[in-house]
PDB file of N, CA and C in Angstrom:
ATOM      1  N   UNK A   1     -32.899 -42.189  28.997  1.00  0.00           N
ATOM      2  CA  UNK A   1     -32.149 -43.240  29.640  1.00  0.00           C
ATOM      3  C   UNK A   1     -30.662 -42.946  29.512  1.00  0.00           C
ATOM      4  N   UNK A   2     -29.775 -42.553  30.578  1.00  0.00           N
ATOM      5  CA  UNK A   2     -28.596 -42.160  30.778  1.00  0.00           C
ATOM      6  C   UNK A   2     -27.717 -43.634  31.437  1.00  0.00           C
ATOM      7  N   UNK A   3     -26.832 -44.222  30.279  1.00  0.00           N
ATOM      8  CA  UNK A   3     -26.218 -45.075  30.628  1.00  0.00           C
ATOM      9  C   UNK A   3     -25.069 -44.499  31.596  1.00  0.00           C
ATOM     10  N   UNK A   4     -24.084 -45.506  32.613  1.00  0.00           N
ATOM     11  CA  UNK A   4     -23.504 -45.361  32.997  1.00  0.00           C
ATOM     12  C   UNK A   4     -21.719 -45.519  32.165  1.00  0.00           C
ATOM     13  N   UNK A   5     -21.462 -45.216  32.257  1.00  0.00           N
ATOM     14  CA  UNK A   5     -20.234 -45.624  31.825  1.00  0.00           C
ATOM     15  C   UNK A   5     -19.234 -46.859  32.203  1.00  0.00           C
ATOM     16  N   UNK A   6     -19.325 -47.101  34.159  1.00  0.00           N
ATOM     17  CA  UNK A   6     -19.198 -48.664  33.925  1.00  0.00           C
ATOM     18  C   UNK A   6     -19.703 -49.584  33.616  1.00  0.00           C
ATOM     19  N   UNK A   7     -20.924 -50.104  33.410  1.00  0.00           N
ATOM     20  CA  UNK A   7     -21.399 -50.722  32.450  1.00  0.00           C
ATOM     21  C   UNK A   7     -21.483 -50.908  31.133  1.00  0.00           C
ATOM     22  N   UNK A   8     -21.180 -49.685  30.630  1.00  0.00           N
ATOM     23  CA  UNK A   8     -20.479 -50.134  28.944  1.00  0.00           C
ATOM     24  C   UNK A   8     -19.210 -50.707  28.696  1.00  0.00           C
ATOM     25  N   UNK A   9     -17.972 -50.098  29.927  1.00  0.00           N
ATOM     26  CA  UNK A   9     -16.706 -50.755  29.849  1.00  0.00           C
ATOM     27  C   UNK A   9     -16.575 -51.837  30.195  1.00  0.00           C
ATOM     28  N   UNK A  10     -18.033 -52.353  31.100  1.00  0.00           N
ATOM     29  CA  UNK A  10     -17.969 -53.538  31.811  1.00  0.00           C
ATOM     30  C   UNK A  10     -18.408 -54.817  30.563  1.00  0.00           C
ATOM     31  N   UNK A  11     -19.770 -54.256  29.629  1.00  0.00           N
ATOM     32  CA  UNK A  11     -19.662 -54.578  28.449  1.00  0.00           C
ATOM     33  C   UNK A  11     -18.911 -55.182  27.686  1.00  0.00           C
ATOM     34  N   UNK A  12     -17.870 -54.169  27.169  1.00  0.00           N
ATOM     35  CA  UNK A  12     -16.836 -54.318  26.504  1.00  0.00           C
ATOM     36  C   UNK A  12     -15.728 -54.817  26.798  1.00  0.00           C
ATOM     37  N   UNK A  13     -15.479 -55.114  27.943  1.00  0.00           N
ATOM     38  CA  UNK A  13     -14.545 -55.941  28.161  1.00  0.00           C
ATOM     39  C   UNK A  13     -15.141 -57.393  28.234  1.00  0.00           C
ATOM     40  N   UNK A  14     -16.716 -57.547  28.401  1.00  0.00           N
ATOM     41  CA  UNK A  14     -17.144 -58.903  28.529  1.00  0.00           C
ATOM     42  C   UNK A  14     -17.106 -59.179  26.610  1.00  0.00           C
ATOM     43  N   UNK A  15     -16.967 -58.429  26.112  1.00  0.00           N
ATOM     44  CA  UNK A  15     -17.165 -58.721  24.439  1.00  0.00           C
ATOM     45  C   UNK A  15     -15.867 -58.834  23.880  1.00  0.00           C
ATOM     46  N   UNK A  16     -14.780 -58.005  24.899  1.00  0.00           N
ATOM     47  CA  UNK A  16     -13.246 -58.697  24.461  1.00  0.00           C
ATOM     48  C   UNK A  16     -12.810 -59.769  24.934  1.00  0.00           C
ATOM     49  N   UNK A  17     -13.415 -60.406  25.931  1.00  0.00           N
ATOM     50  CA  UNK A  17     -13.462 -61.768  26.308  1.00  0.00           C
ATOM     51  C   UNK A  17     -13.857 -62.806  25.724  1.00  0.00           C
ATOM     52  N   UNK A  18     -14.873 -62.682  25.259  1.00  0.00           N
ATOM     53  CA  UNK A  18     -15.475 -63.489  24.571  1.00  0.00           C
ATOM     54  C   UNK A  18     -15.009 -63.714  23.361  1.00  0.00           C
ATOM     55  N   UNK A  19     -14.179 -62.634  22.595  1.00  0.00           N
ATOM     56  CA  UNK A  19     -13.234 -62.986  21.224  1.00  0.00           C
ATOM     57  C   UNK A  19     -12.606 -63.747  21.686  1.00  0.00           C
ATOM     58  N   UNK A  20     -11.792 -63.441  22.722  1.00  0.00           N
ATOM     59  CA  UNK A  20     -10.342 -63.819  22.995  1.00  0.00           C
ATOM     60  C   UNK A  20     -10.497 -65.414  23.319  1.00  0.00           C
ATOM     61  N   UNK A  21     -11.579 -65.918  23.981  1.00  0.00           N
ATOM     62  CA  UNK A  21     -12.400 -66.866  24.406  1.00  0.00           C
ATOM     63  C   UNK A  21     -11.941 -68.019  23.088  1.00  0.00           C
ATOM     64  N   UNK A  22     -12.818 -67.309  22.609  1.00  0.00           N
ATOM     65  CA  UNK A  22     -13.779 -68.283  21.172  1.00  0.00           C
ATOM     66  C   UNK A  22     -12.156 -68.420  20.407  1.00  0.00           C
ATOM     67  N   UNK A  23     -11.865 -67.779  20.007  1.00  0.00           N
ATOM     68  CA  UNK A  23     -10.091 -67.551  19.226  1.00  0.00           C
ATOM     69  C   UNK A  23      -9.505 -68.759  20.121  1.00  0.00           C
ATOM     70  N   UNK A  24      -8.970 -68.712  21.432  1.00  0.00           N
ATOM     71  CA  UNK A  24      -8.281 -69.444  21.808  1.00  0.00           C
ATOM     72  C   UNK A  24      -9.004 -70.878  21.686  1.00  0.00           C
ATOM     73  N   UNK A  25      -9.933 -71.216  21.595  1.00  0.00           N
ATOM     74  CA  UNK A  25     -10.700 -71.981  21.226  1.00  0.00           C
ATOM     75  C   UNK A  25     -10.523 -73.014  20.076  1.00  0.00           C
ATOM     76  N   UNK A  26     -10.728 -71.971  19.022  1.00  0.00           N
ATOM     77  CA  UNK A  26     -10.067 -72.402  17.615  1.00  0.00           C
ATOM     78  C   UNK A  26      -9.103 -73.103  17.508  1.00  0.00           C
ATOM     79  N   UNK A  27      -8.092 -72.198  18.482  1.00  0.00           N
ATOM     80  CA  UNK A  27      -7.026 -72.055  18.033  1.00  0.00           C
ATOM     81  C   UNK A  27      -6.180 -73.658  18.713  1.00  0.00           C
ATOM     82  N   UNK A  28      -6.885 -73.931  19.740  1.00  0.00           N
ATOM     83  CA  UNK A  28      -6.636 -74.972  20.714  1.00  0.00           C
ATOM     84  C   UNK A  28      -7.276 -76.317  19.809  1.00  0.00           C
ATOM     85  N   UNK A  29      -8.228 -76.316  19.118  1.00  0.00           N
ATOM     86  CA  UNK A  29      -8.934 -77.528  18.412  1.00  0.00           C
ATOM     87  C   UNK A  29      -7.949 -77.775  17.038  1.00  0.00           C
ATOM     88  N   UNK A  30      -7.697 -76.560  16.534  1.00  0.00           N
ATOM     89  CA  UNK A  30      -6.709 -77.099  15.132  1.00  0.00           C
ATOM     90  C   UNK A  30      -5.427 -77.527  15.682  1.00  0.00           C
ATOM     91  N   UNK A  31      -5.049 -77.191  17.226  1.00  0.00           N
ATOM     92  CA  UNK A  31      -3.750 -78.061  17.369  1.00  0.00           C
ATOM     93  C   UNK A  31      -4.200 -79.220  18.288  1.00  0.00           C
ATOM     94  N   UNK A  32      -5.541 -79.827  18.131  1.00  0.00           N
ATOM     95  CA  UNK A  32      -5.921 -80.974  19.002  1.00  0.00           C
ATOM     96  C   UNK A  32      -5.413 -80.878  20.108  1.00  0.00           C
ATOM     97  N   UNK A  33      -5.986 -80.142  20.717  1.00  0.00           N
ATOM     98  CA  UNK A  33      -6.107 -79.849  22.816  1.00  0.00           C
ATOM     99  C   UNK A  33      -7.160 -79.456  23.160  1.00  0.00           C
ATOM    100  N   UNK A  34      -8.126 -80.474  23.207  1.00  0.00           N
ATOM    101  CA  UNK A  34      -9.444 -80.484  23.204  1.00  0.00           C
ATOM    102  C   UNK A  34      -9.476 -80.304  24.218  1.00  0.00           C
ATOM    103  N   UNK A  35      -9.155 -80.470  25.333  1.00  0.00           N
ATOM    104  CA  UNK A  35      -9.866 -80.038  26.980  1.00  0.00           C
ATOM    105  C   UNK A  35      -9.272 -78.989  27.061  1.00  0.00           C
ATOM    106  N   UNK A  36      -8.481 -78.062  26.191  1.00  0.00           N
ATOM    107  CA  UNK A  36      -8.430 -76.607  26.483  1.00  0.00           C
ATOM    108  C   UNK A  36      -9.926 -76.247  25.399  1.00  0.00           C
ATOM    109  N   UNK A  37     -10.239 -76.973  24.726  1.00  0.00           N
ATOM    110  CA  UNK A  37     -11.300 -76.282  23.795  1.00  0.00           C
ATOM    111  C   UNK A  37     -12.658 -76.418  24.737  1.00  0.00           C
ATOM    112  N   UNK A  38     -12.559 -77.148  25.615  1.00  0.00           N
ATOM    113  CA  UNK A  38     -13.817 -77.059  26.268  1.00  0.00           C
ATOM    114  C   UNK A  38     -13.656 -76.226  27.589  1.00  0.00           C
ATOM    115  N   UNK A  39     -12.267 -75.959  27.940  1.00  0.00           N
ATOM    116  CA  UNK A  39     -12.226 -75.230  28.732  1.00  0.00           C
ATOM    117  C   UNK A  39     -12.572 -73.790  28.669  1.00  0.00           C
ATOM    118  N   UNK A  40     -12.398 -73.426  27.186  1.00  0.00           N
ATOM    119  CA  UNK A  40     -12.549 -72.039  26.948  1.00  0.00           C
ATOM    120  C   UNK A  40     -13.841 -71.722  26.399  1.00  0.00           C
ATOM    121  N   UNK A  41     -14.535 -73.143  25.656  1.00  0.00           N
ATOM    122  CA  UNK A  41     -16.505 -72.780  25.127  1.00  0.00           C
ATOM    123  C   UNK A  41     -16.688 -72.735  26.599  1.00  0.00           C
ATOM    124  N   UNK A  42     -16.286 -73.156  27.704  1.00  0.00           N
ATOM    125  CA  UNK A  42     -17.329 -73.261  28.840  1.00  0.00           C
ATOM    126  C   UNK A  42     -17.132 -71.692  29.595  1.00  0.00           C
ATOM    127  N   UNK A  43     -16.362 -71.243  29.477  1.00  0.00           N
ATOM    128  CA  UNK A  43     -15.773 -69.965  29.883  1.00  0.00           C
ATOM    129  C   UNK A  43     -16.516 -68.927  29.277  1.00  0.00           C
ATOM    130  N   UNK A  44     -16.713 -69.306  27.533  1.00  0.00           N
ATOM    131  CA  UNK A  44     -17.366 -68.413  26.925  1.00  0.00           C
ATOM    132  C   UNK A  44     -19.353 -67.904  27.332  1.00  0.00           C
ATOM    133  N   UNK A  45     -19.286 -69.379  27.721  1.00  0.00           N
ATOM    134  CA  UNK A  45     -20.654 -69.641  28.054  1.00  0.00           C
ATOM    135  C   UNK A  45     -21.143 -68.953  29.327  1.00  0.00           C
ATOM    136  N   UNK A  46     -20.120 -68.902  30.087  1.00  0.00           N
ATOM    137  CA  UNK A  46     -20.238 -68.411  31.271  1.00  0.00           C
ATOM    138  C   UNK A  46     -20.396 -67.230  31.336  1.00  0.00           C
ATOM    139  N   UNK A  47     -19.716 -66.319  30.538  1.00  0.00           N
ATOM    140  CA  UNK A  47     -19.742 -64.732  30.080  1.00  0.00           C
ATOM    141  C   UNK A  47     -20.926 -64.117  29.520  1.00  0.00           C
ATOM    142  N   UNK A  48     -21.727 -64.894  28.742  1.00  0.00           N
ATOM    143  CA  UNK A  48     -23.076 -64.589  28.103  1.00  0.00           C
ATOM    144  C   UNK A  48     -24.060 -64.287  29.462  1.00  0.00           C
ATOM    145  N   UNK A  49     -24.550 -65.059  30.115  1.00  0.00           N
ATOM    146  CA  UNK A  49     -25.065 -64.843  31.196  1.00  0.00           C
ATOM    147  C   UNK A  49     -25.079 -63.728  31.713  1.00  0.00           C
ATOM    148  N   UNK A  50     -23.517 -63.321  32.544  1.00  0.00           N
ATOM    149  CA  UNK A  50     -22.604 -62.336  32.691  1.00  0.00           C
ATOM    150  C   UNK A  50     -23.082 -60.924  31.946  1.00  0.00           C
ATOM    151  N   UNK A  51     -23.217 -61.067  30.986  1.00  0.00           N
ATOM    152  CA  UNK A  51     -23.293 -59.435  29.838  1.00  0.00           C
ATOM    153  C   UNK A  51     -24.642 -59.401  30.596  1.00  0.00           C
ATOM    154  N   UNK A  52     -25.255 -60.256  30.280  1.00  0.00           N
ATOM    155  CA  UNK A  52     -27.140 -60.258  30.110  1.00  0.00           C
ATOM    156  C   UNK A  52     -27.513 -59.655  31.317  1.00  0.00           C
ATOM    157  N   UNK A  53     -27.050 -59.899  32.514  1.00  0.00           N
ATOM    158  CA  UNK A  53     -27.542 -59.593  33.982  1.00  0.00           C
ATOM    159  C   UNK A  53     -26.590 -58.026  33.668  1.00  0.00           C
ATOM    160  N   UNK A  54     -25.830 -57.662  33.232  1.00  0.00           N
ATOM    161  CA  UNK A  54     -24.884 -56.340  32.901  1.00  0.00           C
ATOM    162  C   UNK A  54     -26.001 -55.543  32.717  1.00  0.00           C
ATOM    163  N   UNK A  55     -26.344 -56.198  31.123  1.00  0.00           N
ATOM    164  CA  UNK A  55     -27.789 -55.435  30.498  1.00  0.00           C
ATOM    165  C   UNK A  55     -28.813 -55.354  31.161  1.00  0.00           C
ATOM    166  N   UNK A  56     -29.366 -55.888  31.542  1.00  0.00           N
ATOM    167  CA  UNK A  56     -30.744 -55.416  32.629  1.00  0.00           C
ATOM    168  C   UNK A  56     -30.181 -54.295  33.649  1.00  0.00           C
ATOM    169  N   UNK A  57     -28.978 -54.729  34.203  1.00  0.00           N
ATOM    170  CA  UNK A  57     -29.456 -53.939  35.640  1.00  0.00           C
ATOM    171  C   UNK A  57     -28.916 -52.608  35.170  1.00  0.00           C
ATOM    172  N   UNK A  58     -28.479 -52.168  33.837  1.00  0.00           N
ATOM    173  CA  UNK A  58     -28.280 -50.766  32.776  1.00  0.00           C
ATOM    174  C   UNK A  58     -29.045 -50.311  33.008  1.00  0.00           C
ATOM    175  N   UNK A  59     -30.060 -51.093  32.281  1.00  0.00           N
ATOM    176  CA  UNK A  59     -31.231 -50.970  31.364  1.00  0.00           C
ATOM    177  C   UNK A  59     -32.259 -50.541  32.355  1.00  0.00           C
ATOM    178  N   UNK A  60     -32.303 -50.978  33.526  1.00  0.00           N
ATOM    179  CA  UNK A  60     -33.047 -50.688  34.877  1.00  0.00           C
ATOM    180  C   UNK A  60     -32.903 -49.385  35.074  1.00  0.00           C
ATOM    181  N   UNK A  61     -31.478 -48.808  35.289  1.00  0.00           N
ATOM    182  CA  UNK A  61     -31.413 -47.555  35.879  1.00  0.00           C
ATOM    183  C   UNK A  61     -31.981 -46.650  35.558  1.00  0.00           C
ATOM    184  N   UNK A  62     -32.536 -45.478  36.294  1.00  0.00           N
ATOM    185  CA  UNK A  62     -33.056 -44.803  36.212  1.00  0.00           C
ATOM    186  C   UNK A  62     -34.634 -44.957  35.603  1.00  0.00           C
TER     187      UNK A  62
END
């Protein structure tokens, strides 16, 4: 099984998102700006999906 290479960068940028995500997150609730904190779990949430359909159609090739 020969991965592609955009799909790992595509990966990895969905996994630097998702830090950056969750962090701003945090970071938005300890200064009480809660509708940025839900703005960014919902964002995060959205990205999981995102990887998963990444991973299959990898994982498919070939």
């Amino acid at each position: 099984m020969k991965r592609s290479y955009v799909g790992v960068i595509l990966l990895c940028i969905i996994l630097f998102l998702c830090i950056v995500f969750t962090q701003k997150a945090v970071n938005a609730y300890y200064f009480d700006h809660y509708r940025s904190v839900i703005i960014y779990s919902v964002l995060n949430m959205l990205l999981f999906p995102t990887a998963i359909m990444i991973y299959r159609r990898e994982r498919d090739v070939e």
